[in-house]
Protein backbone atom coordinates (compact mmCIF):
# COMPACT_ATOMS: atom_id res chain seq x y z
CA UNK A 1 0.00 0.00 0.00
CA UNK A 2 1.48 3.44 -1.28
CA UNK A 3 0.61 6.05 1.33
CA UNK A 4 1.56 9.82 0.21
CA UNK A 5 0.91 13.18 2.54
CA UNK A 6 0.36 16.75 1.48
CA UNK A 7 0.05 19.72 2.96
CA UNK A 8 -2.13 22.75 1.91
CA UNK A 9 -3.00 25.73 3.14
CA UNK A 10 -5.94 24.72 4.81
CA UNK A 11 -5.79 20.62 5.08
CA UNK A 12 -3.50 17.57 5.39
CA UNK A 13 -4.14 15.32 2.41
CA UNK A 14 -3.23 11.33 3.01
CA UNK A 15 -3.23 9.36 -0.73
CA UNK A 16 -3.77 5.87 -0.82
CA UNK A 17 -4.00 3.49 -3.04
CA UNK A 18 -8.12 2.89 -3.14
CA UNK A 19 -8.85 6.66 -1.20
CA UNK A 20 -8.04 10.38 -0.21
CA UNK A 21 -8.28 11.32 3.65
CA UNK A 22 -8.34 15.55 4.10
CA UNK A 23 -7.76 16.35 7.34
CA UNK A 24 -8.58 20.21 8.22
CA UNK A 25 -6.68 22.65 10.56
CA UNK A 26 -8.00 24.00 13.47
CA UNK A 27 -9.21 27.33 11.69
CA UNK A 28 -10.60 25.45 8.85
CA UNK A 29 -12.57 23.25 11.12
CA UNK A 30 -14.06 26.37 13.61
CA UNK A 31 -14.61 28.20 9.60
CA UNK A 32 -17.30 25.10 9.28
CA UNK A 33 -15.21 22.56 6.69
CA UNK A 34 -15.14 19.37 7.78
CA UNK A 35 -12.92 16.46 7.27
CA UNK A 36 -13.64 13.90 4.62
CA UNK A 37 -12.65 10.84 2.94
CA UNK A 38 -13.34 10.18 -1.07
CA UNK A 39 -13.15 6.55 -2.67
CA UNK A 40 -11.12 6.84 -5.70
CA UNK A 41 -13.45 4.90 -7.03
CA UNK A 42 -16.11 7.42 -6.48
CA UNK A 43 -14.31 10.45 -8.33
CA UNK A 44 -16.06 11.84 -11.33
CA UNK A 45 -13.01 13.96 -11.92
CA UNK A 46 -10.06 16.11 -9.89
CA UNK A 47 -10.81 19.82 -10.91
CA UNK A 48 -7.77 21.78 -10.07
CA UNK A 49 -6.40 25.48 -10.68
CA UNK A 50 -2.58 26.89 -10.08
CA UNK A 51 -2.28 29.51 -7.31
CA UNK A 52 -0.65 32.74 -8.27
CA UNK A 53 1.32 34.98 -5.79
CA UNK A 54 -2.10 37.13 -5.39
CA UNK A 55 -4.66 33.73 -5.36
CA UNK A 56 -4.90 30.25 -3.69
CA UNK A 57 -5.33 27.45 -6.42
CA UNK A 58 -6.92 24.25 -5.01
CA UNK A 59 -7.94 20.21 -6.09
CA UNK A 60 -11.72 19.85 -5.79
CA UNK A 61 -12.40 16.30 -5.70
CA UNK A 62 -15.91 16.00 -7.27
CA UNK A 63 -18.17 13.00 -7.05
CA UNK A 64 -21.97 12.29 -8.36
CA UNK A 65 -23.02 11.08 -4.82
CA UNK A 66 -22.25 14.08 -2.84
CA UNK A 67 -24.41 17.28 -2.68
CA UNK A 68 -21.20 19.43 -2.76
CA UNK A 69 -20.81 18.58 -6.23
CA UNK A 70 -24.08 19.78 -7.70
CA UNK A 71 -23.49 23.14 -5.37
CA UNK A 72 -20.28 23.22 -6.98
CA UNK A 73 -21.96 23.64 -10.78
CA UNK A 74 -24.78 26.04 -9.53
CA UNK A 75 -22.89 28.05 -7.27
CA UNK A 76 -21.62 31.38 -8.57
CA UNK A 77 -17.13 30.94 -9.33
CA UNK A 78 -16.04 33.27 -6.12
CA UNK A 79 -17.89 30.52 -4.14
CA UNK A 80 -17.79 27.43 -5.86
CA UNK A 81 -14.25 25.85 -4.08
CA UNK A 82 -13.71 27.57 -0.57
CA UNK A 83 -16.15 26.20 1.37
CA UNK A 84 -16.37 22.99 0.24
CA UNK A 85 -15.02 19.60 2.64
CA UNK A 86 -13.56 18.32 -0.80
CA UNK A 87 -11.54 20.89 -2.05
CA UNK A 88 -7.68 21.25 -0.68
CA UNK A 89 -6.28 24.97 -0.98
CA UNK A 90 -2.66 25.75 -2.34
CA UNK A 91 -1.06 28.56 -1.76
CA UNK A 92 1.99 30.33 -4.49
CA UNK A 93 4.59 28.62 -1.80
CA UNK A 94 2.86 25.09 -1.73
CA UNK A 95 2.61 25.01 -5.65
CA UNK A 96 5.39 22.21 -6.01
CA UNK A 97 2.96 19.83 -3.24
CA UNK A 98 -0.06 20.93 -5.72
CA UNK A 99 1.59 19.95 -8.29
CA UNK A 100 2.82 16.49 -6.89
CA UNK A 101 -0.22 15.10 -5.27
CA UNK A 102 -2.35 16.16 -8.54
CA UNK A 103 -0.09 14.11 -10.67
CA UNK A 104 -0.24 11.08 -7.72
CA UNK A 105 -3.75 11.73 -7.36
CA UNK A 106 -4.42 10.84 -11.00
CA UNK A 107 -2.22 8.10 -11.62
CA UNK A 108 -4.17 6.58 -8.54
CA UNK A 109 -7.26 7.68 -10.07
CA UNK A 110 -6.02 5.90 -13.16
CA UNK A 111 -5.40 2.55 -11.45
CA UNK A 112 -8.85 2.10 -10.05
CA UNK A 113 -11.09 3.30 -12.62
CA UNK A 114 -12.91 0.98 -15.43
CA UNK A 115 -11.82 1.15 -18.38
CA UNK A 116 -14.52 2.55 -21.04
């Protein structure tokens, strides 16, 4: 079992090989997001943007089962990702562990979905 840990600005994220654990921070938890965990095998699809020295980037792990994802598509873009127990800020300084548990997230992702 392959067990990877990354930390953003507002949660610890634990990869493994069939699920992602997001722990939250203190702040993050009294702001109302809780933790989670997300079966890889219940991923629709990893939406991610880059953060920039003036804006937080993030990995919003969106599934059909959970309500957060149909808020996510209604929801007007300032408040689409912040709020929500499946997204995982990044800030400009934390854009290298962005950028290396999106790439592990997908080649897990890759390994436990059916083919088409």
């Amino acid at each position: 079992m392959t067990v990877k840990t990354y930390k953003g600005f507002n949660a610890k994220v634990t990869l493994y090989d069939d699920r992602v654990e997001i722990k939250r921070g203190l702040t993050a938890r009294i702001g109302g997001t809780e933790d989670c965990v997300v079966a890889l095998t219940d991923l629709v699809q990893p939406l991610s943007k880059s953060p920039t020295p003036l804006l937080n980037g993030y990995v919003f792990l969106a599934t059909d089962s959970d309500p957060a994802h149909l808020k996510y598509w209604a929801d007007a873009p300032k408040t689409k990702i912040g709020g929500q127990r499946q997204a995982i800020l990044f800030t400009w300084f934390q854009r290298s562990a962005q950028a290396d548990f999106l790439a592990a997230l997908l080649e897990a992702w890759g390994s436990v979905r059916p083919p088409n």
